[in-house]
C-alpha atoms as a PDB file:
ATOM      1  CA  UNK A   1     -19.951  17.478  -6.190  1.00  0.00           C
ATOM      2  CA  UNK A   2     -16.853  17.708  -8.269  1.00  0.00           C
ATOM      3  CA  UNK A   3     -13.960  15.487  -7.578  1.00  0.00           C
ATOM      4  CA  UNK A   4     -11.189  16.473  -5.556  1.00  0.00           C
ATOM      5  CA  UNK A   5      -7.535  16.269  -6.460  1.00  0.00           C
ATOM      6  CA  UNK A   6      -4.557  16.591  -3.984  1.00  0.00           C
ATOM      7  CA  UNK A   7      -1.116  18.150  -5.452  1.00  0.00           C
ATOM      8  CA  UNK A   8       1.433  17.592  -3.695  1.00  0.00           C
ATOM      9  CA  UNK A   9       4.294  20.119  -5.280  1.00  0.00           C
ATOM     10  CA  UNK A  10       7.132  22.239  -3.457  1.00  0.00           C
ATOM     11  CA  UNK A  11       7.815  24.919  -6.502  1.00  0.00           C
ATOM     12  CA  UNK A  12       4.876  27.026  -5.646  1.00  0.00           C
ATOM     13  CA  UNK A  13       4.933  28.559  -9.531  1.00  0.00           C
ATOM     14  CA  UNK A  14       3.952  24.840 -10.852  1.00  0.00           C
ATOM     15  CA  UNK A  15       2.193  24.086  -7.865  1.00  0.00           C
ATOM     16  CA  UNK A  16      -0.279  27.046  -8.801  1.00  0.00           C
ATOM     17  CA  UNK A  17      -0.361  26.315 -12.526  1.00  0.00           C
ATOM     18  CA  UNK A  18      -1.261  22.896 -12.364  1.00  0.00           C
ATOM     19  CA  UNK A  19      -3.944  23.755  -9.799  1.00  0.00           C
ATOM     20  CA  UNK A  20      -5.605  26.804 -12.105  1.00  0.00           C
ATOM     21  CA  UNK A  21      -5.792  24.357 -14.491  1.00  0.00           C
ATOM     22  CA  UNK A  22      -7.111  21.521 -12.966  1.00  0.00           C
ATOM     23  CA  UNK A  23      -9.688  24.093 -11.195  1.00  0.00           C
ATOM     24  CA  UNK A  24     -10.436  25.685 -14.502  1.00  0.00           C
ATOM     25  CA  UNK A  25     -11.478  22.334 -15.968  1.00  0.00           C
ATOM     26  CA  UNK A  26     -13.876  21.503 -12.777  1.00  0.00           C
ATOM     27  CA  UNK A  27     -11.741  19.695 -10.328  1.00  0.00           C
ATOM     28  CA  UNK A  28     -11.551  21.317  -6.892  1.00  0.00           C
ATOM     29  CA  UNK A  29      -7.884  21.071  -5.886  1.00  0.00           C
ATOM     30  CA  UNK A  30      -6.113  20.968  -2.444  1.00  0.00           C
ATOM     31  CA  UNK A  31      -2.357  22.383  -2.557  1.00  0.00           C
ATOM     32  CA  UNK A  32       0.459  21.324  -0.187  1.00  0.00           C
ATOM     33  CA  UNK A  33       4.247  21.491  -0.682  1.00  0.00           C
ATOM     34  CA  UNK A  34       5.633  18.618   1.564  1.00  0.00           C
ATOM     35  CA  UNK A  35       5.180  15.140   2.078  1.00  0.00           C
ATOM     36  CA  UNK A  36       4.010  15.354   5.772  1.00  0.00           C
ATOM     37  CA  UNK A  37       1.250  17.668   4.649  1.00  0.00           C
ATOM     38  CA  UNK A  38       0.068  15.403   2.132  1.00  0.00           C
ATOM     39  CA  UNK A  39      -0.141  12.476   4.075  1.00  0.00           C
ATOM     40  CA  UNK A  40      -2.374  14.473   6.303  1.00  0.00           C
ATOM     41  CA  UNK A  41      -4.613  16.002   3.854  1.00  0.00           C
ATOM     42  CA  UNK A  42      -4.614  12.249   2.441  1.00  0.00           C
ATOM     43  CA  UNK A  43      -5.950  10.781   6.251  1.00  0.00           C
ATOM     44  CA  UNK A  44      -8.689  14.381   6.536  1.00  0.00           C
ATOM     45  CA  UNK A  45     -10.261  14.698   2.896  1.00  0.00           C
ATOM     46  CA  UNK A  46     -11.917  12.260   0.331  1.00  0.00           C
ATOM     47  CA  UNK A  47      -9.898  12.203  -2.229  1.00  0.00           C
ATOM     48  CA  UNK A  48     -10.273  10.798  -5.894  1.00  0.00           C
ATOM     49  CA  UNK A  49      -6.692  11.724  -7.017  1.00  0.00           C
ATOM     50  CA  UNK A  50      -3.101  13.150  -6.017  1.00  0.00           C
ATOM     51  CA  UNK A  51      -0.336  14.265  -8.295  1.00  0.00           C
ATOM     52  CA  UNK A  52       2.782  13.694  -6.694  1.00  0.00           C
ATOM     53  CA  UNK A  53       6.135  15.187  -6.924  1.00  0.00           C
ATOM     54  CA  UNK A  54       8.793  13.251  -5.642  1.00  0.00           C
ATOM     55  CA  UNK A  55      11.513  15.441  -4.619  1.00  0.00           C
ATOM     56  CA  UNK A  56       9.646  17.397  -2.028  1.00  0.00           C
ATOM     57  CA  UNK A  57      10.492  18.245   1.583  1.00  0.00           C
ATOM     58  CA  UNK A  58      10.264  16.427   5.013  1.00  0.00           C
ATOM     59  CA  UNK A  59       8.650  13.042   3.763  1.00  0.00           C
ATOM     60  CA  UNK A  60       9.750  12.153  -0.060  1.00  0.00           C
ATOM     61  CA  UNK A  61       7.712  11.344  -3.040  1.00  0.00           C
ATOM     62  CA  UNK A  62       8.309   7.687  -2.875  1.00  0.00           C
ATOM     63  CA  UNK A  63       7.072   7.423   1.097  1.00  0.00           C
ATOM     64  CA  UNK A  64       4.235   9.214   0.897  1.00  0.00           C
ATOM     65  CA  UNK A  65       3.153   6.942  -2.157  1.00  0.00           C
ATOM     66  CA  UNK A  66       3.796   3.898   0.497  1.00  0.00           C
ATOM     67  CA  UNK A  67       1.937   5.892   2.934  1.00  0.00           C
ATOM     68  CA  UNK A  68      -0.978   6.285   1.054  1.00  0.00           C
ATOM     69  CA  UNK A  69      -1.052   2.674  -0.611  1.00  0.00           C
ATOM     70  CA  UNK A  70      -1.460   1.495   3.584  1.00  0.00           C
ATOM     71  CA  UNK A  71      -4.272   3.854   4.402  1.00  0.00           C
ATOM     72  CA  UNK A  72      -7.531   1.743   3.954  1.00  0.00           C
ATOM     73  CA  UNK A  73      -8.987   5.183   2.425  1.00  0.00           C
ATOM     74  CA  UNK A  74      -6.016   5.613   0.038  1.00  0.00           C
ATOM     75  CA  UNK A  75      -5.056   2.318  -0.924  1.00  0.00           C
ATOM     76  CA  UNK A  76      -6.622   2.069  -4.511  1.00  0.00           C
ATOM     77  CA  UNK A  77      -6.954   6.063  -5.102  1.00  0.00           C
ATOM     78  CA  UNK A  78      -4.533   6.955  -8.047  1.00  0.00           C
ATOM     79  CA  UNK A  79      -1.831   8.396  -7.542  1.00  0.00           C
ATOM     80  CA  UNK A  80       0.018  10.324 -10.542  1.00  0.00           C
ATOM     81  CA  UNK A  81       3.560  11.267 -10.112  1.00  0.00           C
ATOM     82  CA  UNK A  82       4.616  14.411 -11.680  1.00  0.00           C
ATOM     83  CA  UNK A  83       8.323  14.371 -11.512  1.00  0.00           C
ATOM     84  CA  UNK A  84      11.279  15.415 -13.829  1.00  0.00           C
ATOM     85  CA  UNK A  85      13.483  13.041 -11.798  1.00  0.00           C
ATOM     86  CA  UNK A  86      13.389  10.724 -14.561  1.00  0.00           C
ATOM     87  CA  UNK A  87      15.983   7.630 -15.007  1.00  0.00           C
ATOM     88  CA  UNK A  88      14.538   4.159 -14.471  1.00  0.00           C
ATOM     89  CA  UNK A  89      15.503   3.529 -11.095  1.00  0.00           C
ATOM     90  CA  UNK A  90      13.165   6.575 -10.195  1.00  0.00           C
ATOM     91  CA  UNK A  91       9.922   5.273 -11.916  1.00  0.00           C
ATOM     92  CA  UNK A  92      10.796   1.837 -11.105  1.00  0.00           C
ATOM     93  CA  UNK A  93      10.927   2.717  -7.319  1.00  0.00           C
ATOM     94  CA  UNK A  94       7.586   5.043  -7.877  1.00  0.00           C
ATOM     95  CA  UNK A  95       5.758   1.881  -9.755  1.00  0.00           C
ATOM     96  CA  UNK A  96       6.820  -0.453  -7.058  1.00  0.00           C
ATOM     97  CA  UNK A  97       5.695   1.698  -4.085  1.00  0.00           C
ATOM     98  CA  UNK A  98       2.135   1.974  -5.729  1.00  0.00           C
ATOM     99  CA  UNK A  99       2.026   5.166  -8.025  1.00  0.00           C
ATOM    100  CA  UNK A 100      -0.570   4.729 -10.892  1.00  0.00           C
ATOM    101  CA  UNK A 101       0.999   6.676 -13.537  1.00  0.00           C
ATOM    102  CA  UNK A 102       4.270   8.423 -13.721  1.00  0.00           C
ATOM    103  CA  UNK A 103       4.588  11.861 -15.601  1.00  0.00           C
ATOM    104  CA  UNK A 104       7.915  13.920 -16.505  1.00  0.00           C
ATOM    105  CA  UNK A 105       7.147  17.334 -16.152  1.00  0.00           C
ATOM    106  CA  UNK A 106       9.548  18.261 -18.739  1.00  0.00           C
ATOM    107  CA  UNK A 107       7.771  16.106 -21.254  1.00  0.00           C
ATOM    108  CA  UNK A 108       3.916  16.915 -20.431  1.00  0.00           C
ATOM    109  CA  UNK A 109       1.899  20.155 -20.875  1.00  0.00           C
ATOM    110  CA  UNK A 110      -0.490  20.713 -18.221  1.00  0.00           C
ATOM    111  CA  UNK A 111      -3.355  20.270 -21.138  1.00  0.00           C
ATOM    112  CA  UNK A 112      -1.972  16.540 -20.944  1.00  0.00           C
ATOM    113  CA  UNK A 113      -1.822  16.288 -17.337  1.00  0.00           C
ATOM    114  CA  UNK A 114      -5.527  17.127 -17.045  1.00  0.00           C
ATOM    115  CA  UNK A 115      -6.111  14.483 -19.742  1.00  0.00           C
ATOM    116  CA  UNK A 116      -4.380  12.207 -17.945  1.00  0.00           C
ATOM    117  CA  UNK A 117      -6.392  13.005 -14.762  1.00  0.00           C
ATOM    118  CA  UNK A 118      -9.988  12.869 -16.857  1.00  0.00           C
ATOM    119  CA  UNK A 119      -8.720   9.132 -18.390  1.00  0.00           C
ATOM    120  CA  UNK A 120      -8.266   8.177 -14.697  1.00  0.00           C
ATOM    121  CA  UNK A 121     -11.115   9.914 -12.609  1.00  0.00           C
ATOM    122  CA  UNK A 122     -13.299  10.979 -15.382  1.00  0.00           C
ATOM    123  CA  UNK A 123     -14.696  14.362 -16.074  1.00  0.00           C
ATOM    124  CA  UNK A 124     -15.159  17.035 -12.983  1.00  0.00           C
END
């Protein structure tokens, strides 16, 4: 069974890149754009990974990180945020709400973000 990755990503262009890509190296990927979706999809599926953007709609980046860290089926499950909101009070706020690894879009290809997903989950 291949490992499942949630991304949770309102520009529907990256959104769909970053899931071909993850999909083409084995991982089967769940898409949703807002943060009251991905909490959801969070509580329903077994997950072994979500990319998260932060600036997304309804329920921000930063909450549904908290969210997730205080579901007893989330609370260890990485959580990668894929972000160009960049300055240090932005990864500082992602790091202390829980997130695993923090990405800036604008400085990774999506080549690296699937490396970055196999060096935390492993191979699909």
């Amino acid at each position: 069974m291949s490992k499942k990755i949630l991304i949770v990503e309102d520009d529907t262009f990256i959104q769909e890149l970053t899931g071909k890509k993850l999909e083409k190296a084995g991982y089967t990927v769940i898409m949703v754009q807002n943060g009251q979706d991905a909490i959801k999809a969070a509580e329903e599926e077994d997950l072994d990974l979500v990319i998260c953007d932060l600036v997304i709609p309804h329920v921000d980046g930063f909450e549904v990180i908290t969210k997730l860290r205080g579901l007893e089926k989330s609370k260890n499950l990485p959580i990668v945020v894929f972000s160009n909101l960049a300055d240090g009070d932005a990864l500082g706020k992602a790091t202390a709400a829980g997130a695993t690894k923090f990405l800036i879009k604008a400085n990774f290809s999506l080549s690296d973000v699937v490396n970055e997903v196999e060096n935390l989950i492993g191979k699909a």
